[in-house]
C-alpha atoms as a PDB file:
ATOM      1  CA  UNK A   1      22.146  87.423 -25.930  1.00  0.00           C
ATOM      2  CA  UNK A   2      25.388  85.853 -24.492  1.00  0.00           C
ATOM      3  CA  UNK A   3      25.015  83.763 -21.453  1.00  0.00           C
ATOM      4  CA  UNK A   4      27.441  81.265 -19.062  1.00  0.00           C
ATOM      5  CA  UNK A   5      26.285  78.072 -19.283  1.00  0.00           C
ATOM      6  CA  UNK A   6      27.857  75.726 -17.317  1.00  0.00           C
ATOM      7  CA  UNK A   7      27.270  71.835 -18.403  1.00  0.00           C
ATOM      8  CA  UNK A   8      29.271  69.909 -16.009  1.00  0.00           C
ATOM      9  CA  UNK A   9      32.608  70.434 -13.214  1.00  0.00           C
ATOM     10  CA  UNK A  10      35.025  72.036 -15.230  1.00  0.00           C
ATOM     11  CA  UNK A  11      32.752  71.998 -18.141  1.00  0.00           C
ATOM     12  CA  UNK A  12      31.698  76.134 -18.386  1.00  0.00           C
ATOM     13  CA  UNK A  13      31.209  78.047 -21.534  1.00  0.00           C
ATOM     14  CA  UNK A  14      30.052  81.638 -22.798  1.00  0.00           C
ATOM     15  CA  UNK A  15      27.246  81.130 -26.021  1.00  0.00           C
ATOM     16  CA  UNK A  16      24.567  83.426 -27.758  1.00  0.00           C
ATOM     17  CA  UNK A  17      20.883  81.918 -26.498  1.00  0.00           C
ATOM     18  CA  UNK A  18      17.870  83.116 -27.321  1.00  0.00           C
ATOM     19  CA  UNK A  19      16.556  86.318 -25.658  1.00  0.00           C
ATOM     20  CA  UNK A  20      14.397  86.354 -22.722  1.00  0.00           C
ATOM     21  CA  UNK A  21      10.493  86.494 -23.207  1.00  0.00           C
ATOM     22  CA  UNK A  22       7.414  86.785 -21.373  1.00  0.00           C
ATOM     23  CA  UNK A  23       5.328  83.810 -22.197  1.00  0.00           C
ATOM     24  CA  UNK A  24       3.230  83.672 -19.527  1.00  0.00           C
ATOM     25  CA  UNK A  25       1.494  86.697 -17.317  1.00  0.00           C
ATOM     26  CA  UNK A  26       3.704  85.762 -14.818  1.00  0.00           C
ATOM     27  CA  UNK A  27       6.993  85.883 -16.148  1.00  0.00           C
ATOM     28  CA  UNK A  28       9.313  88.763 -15.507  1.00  0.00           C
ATOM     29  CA  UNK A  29      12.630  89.880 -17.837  1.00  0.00           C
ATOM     30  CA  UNK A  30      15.613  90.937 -14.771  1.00  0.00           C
ATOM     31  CA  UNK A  31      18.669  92.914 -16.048  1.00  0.00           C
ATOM     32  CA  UNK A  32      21.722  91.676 -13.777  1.00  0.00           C
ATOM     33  CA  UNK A  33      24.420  94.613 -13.837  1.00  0.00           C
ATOM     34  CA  UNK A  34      26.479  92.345 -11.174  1.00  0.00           C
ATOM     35  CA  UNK A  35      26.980  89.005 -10.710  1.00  0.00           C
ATOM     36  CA  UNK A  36      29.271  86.854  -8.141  1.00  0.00           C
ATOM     37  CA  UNK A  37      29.924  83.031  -8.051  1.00  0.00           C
ATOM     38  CA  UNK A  38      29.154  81.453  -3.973  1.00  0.00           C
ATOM     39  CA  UNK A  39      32.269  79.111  -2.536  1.00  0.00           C
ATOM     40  CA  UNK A  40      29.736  76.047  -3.625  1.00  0.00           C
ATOM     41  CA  UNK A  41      29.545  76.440  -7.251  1.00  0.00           C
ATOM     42  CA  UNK A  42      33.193  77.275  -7.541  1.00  0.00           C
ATOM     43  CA  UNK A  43      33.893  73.882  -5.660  1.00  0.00           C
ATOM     44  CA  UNK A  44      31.751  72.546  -8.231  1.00  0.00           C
ATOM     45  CA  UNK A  45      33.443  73.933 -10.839  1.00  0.00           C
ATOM     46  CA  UNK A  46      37.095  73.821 -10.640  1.00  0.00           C
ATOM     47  CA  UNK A  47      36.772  69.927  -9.144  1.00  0.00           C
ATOM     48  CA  UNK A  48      37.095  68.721 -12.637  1.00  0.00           C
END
């Protein structure tokens, strides 16, 4: 599956990971239809 992964301020990329698995009995798999970015991780971000 494709994911953001963001390493470091400035530093955020789109790659293929592996997909998500239950391991253990209390692990759950979430679908996330929408997604949104807070004012703290963009100041994070774009700070680079």
């Amino acid at each position: 599956m494709r994911a953001t992964v963001m390493y470091s301020a400035g530093d955020v990329r789109i790659e293929n990971v592996p997909d998500a698995k239950i391991v253990e009995p209390t692990d759950a798999v979430l679908r996330v239809t929408y997604a949104s970015i807070c004012g703290s991780d963009w100041s994070g971000w774009s700070s680079a």
